[in-house]
N, C-alpha and C. Protein backbone atom coordinates (compact mmCIF):
# COMPACT_ATOMS: atom_id res chain seq x y z
N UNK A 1 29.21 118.78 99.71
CA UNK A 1 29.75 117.46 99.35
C UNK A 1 30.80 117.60 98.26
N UNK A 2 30.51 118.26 97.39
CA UNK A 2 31.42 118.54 95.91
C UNK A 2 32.80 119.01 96.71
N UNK A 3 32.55 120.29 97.57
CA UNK A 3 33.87 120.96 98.25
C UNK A 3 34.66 119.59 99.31
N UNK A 4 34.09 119.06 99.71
CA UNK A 4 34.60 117.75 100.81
C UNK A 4 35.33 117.13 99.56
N UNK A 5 34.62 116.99 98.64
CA UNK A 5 35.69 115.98 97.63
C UNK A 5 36.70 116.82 97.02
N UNK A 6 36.45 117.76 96.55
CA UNK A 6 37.76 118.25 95.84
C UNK A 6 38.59 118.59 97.48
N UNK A 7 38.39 118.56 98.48
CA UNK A 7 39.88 118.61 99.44
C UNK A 7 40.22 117.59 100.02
N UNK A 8 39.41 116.37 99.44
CA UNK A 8 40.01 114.94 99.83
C UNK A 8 40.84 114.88 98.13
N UNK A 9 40.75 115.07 97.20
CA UNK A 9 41.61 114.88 95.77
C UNK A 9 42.85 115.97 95.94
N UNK A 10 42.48 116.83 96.72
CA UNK A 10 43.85 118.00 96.94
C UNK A 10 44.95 117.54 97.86
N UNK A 11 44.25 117.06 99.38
CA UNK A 11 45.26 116.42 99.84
C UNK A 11 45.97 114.94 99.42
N UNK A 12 45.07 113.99 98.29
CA UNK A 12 45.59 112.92 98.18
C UNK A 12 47.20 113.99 97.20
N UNK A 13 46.32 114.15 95.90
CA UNK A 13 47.93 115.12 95.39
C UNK A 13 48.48 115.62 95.75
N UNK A 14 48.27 115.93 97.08
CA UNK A 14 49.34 116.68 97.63
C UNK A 14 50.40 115.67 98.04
N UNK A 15 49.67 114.52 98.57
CA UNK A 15 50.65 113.51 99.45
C UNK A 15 51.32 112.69 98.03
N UNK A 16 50.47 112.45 96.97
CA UNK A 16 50.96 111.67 96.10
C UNK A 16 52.43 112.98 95.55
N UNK A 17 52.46 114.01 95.37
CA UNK A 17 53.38 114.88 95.11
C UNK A 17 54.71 114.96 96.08
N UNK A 18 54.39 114.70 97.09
CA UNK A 18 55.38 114.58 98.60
C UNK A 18 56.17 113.71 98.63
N UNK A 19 55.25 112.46 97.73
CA UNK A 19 56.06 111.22 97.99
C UNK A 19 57.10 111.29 96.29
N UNK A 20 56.35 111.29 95.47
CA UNK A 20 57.30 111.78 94.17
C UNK A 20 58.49 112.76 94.74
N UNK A 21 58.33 113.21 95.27
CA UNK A 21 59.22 114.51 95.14
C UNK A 21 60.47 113.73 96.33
N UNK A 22 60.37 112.87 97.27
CA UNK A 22 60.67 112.23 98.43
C UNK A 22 62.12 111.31 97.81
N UNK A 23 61.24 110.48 96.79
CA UNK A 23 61.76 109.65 96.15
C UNK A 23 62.64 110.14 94.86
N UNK A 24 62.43 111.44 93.99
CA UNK A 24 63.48 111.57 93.48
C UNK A 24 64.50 112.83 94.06
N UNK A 25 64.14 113.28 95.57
CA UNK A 25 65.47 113.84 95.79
C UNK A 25 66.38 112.30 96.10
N UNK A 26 65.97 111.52 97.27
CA UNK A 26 66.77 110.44 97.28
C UNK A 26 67.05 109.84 96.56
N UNK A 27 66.93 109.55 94.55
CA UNK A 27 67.32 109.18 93.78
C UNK A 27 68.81 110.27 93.43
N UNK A 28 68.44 111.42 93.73
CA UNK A 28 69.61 112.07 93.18
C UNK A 28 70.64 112.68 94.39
N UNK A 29 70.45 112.30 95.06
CA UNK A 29 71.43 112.94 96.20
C UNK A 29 72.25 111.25 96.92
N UNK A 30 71.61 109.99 96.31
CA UNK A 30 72.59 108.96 96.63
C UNK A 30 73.79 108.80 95.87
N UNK A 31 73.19 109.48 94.24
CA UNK A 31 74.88 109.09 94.00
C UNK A 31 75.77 109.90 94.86
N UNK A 32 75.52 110.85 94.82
CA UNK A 32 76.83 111.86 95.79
C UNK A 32 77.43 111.03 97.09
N UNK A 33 76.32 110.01 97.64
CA UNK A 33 77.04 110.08 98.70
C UNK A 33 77.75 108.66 98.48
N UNK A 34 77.27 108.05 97.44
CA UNK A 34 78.14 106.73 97.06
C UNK A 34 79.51 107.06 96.04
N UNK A 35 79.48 108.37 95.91
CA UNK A 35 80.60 108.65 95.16
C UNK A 35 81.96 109.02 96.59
N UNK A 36 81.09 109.45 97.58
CA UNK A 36 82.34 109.52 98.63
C UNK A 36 82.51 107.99 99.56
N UNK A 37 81.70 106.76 99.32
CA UNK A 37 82.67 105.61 99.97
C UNK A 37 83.90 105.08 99.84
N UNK A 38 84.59 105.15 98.53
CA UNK A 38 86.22 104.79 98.45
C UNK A 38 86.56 105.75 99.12
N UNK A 39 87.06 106.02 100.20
CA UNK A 39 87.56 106.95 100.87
C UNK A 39 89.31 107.52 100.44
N UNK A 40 89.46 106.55 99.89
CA UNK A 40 90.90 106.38 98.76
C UNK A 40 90.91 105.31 98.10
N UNK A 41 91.67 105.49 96.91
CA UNK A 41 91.93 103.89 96.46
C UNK A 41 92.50 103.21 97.12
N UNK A 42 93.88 103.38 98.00
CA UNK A 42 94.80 102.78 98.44
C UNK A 42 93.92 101.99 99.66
N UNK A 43 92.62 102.61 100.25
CA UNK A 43 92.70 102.17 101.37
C UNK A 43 91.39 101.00 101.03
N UNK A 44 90.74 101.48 99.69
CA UNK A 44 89.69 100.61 99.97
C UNK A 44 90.27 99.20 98.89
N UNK A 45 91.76 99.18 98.57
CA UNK A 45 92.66 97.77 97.81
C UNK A 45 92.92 97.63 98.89
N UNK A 46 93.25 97.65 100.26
CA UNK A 46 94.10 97.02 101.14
C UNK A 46 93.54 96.94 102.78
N UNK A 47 92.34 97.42 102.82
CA UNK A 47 91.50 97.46 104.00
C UNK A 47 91.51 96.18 104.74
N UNK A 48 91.24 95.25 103.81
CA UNK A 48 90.52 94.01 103.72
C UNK A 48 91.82 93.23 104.66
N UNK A 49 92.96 93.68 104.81
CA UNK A 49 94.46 92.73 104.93
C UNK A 49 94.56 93.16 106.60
N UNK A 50 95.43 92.79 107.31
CA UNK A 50 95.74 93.32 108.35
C UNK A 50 96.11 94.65 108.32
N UNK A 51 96.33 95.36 109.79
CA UNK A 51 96.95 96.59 109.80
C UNK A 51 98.69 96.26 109.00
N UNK A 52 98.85 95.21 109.44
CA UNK A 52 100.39 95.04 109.10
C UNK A 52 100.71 94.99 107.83
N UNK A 53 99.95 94.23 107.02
CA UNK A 53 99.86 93.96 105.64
C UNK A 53 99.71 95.22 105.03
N UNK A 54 98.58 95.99 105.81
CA UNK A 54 98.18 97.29 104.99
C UNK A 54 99.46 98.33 104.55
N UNK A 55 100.17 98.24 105.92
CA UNK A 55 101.09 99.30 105.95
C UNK A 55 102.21 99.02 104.82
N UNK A 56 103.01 97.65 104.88
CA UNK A 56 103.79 96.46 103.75
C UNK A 56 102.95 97.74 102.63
N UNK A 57 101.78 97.53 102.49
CA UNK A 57 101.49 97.31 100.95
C UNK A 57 101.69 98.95 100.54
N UNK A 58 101.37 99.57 101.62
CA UNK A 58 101.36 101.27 101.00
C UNK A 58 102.56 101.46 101.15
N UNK A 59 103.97 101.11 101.38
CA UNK A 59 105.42 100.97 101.29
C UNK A 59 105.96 100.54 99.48
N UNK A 60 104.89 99.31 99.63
CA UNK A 60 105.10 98.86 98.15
C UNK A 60 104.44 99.58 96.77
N UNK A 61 103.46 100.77 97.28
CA UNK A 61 102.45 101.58 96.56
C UNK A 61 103.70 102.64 96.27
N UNK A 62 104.06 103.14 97.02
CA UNK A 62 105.41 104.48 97.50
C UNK A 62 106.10 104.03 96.84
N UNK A 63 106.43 102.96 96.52
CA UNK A 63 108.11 102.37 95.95
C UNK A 63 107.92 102.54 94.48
N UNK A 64 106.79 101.87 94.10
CA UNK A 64 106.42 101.84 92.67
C UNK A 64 105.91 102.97 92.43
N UNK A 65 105.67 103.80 92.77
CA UNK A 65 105.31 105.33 92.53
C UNK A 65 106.48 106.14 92.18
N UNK A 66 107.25 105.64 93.36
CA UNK A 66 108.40 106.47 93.08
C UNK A 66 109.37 106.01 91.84
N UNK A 67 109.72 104.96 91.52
CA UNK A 67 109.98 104.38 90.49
C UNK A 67 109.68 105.23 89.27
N UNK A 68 108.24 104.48 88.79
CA UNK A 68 107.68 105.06 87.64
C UNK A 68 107.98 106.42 87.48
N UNK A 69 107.77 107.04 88.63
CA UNK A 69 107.93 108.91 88.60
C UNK A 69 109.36 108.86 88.21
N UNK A 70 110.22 108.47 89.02
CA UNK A 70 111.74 108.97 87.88
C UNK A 70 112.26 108.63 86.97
N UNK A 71 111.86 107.05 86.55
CA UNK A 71 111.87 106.66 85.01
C UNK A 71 111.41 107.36 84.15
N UNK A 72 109.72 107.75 84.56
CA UNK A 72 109.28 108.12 82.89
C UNK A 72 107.95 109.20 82.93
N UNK A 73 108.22 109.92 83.90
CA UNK A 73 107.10 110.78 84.68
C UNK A 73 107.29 111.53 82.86
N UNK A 74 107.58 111.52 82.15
CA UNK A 74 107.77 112.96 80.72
C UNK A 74 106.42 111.81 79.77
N UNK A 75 106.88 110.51 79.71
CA UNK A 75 106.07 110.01 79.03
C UNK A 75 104.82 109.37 79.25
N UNK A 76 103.71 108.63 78.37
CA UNK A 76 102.66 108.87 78.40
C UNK A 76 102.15 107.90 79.81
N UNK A 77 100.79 107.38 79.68
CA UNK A 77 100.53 106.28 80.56
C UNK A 77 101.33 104.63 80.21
N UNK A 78 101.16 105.00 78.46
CA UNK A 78 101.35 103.56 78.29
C UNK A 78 103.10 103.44 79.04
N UNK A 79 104.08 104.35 78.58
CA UNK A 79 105.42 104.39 79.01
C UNK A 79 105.75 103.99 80.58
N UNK A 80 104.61 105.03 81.30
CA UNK A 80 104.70 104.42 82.58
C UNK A 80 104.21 103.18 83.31
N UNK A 81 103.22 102.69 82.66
CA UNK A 81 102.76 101.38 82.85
C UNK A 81 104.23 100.29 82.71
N UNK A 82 104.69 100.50 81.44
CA UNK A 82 105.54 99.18 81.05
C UNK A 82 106.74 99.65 82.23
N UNK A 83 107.31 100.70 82.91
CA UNK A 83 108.28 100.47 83.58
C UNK A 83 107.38 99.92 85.29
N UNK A 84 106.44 100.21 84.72
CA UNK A 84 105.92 99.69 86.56
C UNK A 84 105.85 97.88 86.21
N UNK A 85 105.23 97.28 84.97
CA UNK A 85 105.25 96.08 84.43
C UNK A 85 106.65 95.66 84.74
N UNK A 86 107.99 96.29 84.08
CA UNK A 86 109.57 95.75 84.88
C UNK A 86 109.46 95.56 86.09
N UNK A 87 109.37 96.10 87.24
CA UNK A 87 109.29 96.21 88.31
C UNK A 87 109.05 94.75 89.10
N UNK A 88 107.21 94.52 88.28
CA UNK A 88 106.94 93.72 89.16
C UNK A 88 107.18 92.66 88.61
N UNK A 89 107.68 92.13 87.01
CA UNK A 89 108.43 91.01 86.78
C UNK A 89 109.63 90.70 87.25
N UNK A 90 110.32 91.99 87.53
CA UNK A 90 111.37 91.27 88.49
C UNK A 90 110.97 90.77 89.95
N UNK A 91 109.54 91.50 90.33
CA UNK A 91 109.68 90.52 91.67
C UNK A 91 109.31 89.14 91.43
N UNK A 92 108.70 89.12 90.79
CA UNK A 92 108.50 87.71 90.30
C UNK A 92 109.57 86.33 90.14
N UNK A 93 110.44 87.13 90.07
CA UNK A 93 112.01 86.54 89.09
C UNK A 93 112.73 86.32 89.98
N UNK A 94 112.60 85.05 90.65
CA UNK A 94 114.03 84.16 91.42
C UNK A 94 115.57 85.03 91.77
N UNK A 95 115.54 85.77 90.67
CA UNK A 95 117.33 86.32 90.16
C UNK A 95 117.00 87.80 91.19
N UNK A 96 116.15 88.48 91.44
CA UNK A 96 115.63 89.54 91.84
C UNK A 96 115.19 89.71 93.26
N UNK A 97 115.34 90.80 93.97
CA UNK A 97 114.38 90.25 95.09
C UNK A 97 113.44 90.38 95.00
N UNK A 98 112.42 89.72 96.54
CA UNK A 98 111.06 89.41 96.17
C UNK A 98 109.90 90.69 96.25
N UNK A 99 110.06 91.72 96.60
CA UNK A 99 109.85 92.88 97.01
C UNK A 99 109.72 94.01 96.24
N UNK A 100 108.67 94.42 95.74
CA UNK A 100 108.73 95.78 95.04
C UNK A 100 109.83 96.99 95.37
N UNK A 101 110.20 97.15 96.87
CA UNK A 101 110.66 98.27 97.22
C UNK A 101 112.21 97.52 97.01
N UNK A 102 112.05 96.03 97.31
CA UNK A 102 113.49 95.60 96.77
C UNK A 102 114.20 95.48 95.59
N UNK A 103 112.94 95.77 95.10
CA UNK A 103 113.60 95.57 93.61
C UNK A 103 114.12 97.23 93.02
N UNK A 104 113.22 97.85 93.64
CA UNK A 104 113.39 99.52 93.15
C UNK A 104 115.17 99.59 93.87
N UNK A 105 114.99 99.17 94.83
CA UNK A 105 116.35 100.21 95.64
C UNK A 105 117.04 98.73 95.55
N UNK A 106 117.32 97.83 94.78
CA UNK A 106 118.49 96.86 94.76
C UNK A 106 119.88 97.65 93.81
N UNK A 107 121.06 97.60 94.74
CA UNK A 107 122.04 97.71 94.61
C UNK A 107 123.05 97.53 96.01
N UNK A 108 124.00 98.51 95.68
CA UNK A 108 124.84 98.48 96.28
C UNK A 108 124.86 99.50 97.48
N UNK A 109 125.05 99.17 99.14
CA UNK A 109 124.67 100.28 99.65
C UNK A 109 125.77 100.30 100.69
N UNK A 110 126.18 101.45 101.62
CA UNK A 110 127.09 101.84 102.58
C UNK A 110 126.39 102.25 103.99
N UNK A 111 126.83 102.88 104.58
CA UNK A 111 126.64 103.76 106.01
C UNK A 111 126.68 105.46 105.92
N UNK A 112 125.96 105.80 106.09
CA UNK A 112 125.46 107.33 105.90
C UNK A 112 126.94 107.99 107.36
N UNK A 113 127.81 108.95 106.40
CA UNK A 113 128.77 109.20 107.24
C UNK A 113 127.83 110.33 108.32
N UNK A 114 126.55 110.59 107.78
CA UNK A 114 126.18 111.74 108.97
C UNK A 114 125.14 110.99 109.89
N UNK A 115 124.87 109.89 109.28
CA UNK A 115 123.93 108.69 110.60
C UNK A 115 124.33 107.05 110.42
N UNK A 116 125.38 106.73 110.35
CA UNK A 116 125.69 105.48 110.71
C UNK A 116 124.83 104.47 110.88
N UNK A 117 123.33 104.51 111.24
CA UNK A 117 122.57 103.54 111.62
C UNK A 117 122.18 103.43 110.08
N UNK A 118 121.54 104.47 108.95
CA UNK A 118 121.02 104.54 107.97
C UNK A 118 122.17 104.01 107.03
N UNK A 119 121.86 103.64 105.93
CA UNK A 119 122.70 102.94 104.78
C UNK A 119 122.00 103.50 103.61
N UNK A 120 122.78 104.06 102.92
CA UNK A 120 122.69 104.84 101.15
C UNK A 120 123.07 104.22 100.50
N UNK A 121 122.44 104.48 99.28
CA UNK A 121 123.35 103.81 97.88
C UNK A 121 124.14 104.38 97.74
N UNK A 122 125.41 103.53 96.87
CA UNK A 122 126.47 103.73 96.94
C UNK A 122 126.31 104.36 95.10
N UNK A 123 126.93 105.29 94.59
CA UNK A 123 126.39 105.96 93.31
C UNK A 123 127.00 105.35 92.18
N UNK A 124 125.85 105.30 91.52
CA UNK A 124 125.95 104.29 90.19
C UNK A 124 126.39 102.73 90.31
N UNK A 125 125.79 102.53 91.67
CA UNK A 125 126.10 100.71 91.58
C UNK A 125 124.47 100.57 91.94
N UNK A 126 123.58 100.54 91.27
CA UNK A 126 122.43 100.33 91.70
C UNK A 126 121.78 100.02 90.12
N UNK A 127 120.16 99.32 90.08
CA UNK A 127 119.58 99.16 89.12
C UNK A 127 118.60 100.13 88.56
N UNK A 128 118.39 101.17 89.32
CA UNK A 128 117.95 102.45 88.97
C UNK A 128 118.03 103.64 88.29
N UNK A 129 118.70 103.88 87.98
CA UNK A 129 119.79 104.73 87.93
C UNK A 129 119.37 105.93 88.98
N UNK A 130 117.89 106.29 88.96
CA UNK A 130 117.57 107.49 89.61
C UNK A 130 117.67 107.46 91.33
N UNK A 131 117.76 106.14 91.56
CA UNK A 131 118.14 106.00 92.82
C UNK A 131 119.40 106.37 93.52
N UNK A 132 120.58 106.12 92.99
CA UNK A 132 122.05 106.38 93.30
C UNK A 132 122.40 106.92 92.82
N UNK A 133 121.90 108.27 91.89
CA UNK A 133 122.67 109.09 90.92
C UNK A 133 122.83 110.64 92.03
N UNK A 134 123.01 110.20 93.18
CA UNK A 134 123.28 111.44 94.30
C UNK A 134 122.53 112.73 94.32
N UNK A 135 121.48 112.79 93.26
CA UNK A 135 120.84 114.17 93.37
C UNK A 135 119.56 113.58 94.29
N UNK A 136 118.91 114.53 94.72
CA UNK A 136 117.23 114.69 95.62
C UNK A 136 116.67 113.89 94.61
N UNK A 137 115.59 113.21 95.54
CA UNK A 137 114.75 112.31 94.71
C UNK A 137 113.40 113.12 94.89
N UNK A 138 113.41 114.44 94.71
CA UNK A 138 112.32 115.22 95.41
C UNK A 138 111.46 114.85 94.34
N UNK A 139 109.88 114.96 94.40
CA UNK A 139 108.59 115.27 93.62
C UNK A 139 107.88 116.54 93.73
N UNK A 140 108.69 117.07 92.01
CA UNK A 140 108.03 118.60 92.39
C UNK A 140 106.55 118.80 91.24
N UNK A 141 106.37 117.96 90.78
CA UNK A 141 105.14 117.42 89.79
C UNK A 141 104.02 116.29 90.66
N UNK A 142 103.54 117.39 91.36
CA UNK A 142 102.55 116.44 92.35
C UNK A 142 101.38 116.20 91.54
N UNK A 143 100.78 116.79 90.91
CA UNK A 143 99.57 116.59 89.28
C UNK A 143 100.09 114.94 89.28
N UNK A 144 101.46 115.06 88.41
CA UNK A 144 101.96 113.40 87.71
C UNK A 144 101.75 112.47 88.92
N UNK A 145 102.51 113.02 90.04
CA UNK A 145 102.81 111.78 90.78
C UNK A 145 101.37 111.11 91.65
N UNK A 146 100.55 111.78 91.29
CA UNK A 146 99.26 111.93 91.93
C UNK A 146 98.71 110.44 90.71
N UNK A 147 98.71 110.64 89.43
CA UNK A 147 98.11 109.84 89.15
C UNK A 147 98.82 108.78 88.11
N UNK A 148 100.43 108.57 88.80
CA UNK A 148 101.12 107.90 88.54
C UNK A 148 100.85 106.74 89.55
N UNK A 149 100.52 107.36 91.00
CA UNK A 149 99.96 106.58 92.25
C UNK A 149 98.99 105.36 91.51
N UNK A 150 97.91 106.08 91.06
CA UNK A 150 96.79 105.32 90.42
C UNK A 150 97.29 104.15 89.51
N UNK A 151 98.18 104.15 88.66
CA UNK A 151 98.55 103.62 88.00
C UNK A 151 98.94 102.17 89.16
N UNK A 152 100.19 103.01 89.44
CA UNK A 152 100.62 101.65 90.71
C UNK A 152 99.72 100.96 91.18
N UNK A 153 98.76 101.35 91.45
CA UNK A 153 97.88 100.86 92.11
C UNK A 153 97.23 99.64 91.55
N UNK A 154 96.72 100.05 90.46
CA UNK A 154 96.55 99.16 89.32
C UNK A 154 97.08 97.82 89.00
N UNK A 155 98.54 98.70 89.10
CA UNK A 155 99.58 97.32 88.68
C UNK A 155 99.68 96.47 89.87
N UNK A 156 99.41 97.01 90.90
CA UNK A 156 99.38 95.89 91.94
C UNK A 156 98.69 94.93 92.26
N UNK A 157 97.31 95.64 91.79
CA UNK A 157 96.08 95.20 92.21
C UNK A 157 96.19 93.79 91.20
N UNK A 158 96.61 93.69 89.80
CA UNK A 158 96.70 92.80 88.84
C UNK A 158 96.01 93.03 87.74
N UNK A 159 95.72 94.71 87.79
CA UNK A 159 94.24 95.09 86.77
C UNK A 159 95.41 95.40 85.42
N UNK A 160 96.58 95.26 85.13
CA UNK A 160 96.94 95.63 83.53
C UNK A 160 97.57 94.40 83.35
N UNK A 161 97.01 94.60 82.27
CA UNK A 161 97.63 93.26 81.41
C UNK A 161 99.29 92.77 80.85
N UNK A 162 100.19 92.82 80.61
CA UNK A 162 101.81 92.68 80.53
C UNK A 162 101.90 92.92 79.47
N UNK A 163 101.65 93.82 78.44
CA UNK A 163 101.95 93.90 77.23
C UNK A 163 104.13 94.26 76.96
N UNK A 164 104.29 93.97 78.13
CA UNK A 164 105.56 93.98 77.71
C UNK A 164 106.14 92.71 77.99
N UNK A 165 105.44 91.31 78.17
CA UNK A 165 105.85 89.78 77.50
C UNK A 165 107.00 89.61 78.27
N UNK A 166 106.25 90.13 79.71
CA UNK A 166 107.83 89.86 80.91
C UNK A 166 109.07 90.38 80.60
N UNK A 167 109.12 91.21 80.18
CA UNK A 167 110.29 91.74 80.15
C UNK A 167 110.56 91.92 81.69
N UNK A 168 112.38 92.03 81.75
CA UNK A 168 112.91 92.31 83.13
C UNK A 168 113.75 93.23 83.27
N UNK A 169 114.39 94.35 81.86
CA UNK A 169 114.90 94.91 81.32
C UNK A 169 114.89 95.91 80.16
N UNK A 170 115.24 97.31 80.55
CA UNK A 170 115.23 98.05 79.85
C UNK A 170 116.18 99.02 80.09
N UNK A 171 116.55 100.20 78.78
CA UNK A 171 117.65 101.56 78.76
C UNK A 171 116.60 102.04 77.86
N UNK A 172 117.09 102.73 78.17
CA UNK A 172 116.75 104.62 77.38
C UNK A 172 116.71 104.40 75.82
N UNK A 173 116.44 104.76 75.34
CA UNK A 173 117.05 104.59 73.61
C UNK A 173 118.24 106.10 73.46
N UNK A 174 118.33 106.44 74.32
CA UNK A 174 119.31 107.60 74.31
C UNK A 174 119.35 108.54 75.16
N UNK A 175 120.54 109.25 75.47
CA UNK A 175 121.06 110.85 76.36
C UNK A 175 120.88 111.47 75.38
N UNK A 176 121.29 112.77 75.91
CA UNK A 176 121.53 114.06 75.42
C UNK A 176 123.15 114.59 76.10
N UNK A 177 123.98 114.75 75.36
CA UNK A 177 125.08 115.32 75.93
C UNK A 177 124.61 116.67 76.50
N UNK A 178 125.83 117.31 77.12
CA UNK A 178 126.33 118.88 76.83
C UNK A 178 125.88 119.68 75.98
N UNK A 179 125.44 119.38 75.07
CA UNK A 179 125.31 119.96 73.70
C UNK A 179 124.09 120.16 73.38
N UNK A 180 123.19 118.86 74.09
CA UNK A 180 122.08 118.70 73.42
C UNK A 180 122.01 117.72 72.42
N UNK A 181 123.14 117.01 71.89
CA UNK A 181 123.14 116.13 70.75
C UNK A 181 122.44 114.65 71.39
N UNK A 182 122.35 113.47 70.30
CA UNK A 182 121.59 112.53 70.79
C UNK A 182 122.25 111.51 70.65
N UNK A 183 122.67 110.62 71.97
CA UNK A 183 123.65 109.73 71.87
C UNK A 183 122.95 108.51 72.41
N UNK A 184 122.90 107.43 71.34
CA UNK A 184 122.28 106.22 71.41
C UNK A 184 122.86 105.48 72.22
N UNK A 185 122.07 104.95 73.29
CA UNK A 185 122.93 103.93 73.94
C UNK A 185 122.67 102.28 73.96
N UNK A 186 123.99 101.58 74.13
CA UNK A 186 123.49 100.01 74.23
C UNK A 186 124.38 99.58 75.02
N UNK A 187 123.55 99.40 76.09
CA UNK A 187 124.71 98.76 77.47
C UNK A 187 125.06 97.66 76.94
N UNK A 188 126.03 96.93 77.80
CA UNK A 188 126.88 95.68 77.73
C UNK A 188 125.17 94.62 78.10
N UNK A 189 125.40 94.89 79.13
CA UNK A 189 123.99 93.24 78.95
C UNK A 189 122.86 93.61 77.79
N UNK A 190 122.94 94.48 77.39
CA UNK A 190 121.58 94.38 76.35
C UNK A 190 122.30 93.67 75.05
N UNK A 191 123.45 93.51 74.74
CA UNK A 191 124.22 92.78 74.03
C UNK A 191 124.56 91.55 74.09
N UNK A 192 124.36 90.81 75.20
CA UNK A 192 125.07 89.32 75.30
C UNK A 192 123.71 88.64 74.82
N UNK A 193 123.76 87.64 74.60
CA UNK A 193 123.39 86.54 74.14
C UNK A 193 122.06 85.84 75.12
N UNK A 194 121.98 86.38 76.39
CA UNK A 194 120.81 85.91 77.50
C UNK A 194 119.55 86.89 77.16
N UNK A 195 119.75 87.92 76.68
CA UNK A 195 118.73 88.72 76.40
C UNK A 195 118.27 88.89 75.13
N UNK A 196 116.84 88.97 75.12
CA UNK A 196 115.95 88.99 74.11
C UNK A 196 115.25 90.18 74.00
N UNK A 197 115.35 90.87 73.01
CA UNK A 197 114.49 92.56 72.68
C UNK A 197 113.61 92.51 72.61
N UNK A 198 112.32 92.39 73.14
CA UNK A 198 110.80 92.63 72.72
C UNK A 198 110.69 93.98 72.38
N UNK A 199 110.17 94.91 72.86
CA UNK A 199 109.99 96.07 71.95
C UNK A 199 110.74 97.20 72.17
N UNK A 200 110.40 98.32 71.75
CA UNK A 200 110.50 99.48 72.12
C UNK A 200 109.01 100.32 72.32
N UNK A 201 109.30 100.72 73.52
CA UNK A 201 107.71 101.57 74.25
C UNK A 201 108.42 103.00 74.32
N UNK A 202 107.78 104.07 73.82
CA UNK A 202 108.53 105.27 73.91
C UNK A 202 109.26 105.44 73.69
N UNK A 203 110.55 105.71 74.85
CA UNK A 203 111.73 106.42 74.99
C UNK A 203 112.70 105.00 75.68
N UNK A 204 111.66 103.89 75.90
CA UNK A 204 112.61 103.14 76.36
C UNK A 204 112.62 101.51 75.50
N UNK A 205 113.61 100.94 75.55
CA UNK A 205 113.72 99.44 74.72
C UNK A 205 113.80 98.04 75.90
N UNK A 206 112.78 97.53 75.50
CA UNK A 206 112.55 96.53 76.55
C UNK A 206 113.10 94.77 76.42
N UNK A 207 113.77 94.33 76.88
CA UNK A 207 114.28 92.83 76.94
C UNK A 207 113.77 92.16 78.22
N UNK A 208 113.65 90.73 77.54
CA UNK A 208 113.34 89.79 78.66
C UNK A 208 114.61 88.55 78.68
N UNK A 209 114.57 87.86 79.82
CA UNK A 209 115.61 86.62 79.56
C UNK A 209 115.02 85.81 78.56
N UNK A 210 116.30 84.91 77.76
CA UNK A 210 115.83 84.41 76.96
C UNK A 210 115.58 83.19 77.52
């Protein structure tokens, strides 16, 4: 009788051990697999929209990526935030088009003499500068542009806040010649009388209409 009971108390611990042990592998092996449902960011912000919408929006993800990356890929997050913040106050802005990718590539454009159907910017008539300044717009800093993406993303989504007070405008606070020397610049519209200076972020000086 004594032996009948101690192998009815062996198998209960055994089963009571089976089930402990049951319950904290599946405590620790769910995060893993809830860490792989965003299958991307991009896809789990825009799933929800049509196929058509989806595609629009990862055009408008690309645009503002690419943007930020040739403005200010050297400086920090906050630097790149406030030029992705320009961006989308100008779409906002009546004067602008309505379009992220329109606003990146608004200027002046022609007919590609080697494909006629395609149209280029025409160089240095554009609001970019990095757009029409005729060199490759290649990305050879895939690290940055990787989580410059993220950023965009962000800004689309509506997750940062505007700490640049709508601005619709900004320059450099300076080149570098030939030389290396440091030459301050102040375009003609940052001078007239419609524009208002809110700050300086980094490397760049930001205005809004007044």
């Amino acid at each position: 009788m004594k032996i009948l009971r101690v192998c009815i108390v062996a198998v209960l611990w055994t089963a009571v051990c089976f089930i402990i042990a049951s319950v904290a592998v599946g405590f620790f092996v769910a995060p893993a697999k809830s860490a792989n449902r965003p299958v991307t960011i991009i896809q789990q912000t825009f799933n929800t929209e049509t196929q058509t919408a989806h595609t629009v929006a990862m055009d408008e993800v690309v645009c503002l990526a690419d943007n930020i990356y040739h403005e200010a890929r050297n400086q920090s997050p906050t630097g790149q935030l406030a030029v992705g913040l320009v961006t989308l106050n100008r779409v906002k802005d009546q004067r602008f088009p309505d379009t992220i990718c329109g606003v990146v590539k608004q200027g002046v454009h022609k007919r590609s003499w080697k494909d006629p159907s395609v149209k280029v910017p025409v160089r240095h008539k554009c609001q970019f500068s990095w757009y029409c300044d005729g060199r490759p717009d290649t990305i050879y800093n895939h690290d940055v542009y990787s989580r410059i993406t993220k950023l965009a993303i962000a800004l689309i989504n509506g997750s940062v806040y505007d700490f640049t007070n709508g601005a619709t405008h900004y320059h450099a606070e300076y080149v570098r010649d030939k030389h290396g020397r440091k030459i301050t610049l102040k375009p003609d519209w940052s001078q007239t009388q419609a524009k208002q200076r809110i700050a300086q972020i980094e490397e760049h000086i930001f205005y809004k209409w007044k």
